[in-house]
Protein backbone atom coordinates (compact mmCIF):
# COMPACT_ATOMS: atom_id res chain seq x y z
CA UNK A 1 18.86 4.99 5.95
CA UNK A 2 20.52 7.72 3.53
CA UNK A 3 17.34 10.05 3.64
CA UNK A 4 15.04 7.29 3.23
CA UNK A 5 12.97 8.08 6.49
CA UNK A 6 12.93 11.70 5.33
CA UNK A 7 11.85 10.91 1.66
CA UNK A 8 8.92 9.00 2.81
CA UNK A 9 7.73 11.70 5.04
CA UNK A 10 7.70 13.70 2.35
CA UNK A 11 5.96 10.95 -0.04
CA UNK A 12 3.22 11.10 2.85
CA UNK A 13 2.61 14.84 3.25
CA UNK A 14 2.36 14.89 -0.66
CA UNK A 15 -0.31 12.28 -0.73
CA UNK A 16 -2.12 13.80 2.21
CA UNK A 17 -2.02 17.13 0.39
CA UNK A 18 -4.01 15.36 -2.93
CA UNK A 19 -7.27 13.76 -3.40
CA UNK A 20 -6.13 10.16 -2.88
CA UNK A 21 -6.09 7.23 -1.11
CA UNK A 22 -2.60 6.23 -0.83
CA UNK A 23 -0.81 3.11 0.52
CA UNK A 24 2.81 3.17 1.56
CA UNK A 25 4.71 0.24 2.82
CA UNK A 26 8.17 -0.16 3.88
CA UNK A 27 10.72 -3.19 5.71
CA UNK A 28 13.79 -4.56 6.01
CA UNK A 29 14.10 -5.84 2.57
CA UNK A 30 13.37 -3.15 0.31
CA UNK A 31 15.47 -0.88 -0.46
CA UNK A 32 15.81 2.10 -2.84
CA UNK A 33 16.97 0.42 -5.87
CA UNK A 34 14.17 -2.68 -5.58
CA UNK A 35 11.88 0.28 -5.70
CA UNK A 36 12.13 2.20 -9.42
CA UNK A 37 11.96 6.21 -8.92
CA UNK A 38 12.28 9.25 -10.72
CA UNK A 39 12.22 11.50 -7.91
CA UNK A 40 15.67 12.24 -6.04
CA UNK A 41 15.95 11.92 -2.80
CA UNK A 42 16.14 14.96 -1.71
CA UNK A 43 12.38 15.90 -3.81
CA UNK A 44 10.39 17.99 -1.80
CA UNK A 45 7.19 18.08 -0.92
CA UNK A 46 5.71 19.97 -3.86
CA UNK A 47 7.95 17.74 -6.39
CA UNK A 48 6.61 14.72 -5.19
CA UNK A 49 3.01 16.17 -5.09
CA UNK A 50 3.21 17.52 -8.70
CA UNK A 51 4.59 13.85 -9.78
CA UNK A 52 1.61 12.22 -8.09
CA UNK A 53 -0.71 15.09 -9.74
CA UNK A 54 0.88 13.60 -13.30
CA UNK A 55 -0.17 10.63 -12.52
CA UNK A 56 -3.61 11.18 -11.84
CA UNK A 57 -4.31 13.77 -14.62
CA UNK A 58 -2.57 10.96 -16.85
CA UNK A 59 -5.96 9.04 -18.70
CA UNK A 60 -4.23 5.99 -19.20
CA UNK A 61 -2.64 5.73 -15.14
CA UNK A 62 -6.29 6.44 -14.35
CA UNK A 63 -7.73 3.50 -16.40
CA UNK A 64 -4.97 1.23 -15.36
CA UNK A 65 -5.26 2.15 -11.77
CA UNK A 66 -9.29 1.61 -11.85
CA UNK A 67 -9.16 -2.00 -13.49
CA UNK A 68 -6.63 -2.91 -11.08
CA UNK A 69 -8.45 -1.52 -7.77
CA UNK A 70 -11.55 -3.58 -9.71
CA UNK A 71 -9.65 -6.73 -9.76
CA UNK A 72 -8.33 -6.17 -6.01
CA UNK A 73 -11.82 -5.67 -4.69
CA UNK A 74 -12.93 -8.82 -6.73
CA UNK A 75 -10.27 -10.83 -5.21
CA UNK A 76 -11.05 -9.78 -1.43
CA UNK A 77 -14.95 -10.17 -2.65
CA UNK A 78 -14.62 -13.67 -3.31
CA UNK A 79 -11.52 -14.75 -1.77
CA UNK A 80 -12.49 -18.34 0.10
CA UNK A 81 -9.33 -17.91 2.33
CA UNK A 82 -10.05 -14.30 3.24
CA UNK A 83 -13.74 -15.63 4.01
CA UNK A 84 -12.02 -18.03 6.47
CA UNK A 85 -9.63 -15.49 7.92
CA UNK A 86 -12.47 -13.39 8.59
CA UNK A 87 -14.74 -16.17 10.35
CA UNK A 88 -11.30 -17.33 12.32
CA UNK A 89 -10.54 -13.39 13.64
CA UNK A 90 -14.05 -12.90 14.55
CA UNK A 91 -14.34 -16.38 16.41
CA UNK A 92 -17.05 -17.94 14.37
CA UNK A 93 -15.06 -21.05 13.47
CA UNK A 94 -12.39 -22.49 16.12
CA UNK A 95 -8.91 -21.52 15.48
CA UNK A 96 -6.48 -24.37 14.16
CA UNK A 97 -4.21 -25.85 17.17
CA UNK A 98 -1.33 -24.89 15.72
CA UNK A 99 -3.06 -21.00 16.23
CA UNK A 100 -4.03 -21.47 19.74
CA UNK A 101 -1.72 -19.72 22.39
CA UNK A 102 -0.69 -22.84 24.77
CA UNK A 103 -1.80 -22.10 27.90
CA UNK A 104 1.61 -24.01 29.84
C-alpha cells in the first residue's frame, strides 16, 4: 500500500483534531494518483491539519463547500428512491423477490 494506510491515519487524526465533520472513503479501485494531492506521503499530522485549516479559513472553499452540503441535503430531502429505501429497510413496504433471502 506504499504508506497509504499510514497517510490516512494521519488524514484522520488531523480531521479529528479540527472543527469538522469529515468523510473519508477508501477501496480497491482508488488509488493515489485517481485522488489529486498536494500533501506527500509522508505529511504529518500537523501538515495535513494546517492544509485542512487553509481550507476552511479560505472564504471561497467555505461558500463552495456550504452550497454543495445544501444541494446534498436537498437531494436526500426529496430523493423518491431514498424515500423507498427507507420504507424497504424499515419494513413498511415488502421487499422485492429478488431482495428476499430464499429460505431453501
Amino acid at each position: 500500500m506504499n504508506g497509504q494506510l499510514e497517510l490516512l491515519r494521519r488524514i484522520v487524526a488531523a480531521l479529528d483534531s479540527l472543527p469538522v465533520r469529515g468523510i473519508v472513503t477508501t477501496g480497491p479501485t482508488i488509488g493515489p494518483a485517481d485522488v489529486p494531492s498536494s500533501l506527500k506521503p509522508s505529511a504529518s499530522v500537523a501538515a495535513i491539519a494546517a492544509a485542512v485549516q487553509r481550507l476552511l479559513d479560505d472564504l471561497s472553499c467555505r461558500r463552495h463547500a456550504q452550497t454543495l452540503g445544501a444541494h446534498l441535503r436537498d437531494d436526500v430531502e426529496h430523493s423518491p428512491l431514498i424515500r423507498e429505501l427507507e420504507l424497504v429497510a424499515g419494513g413498511s413496504i415488502p421487499r422485492p423477490a429478488f431482495a428476499r433471502r430464499s429460505t431453501r
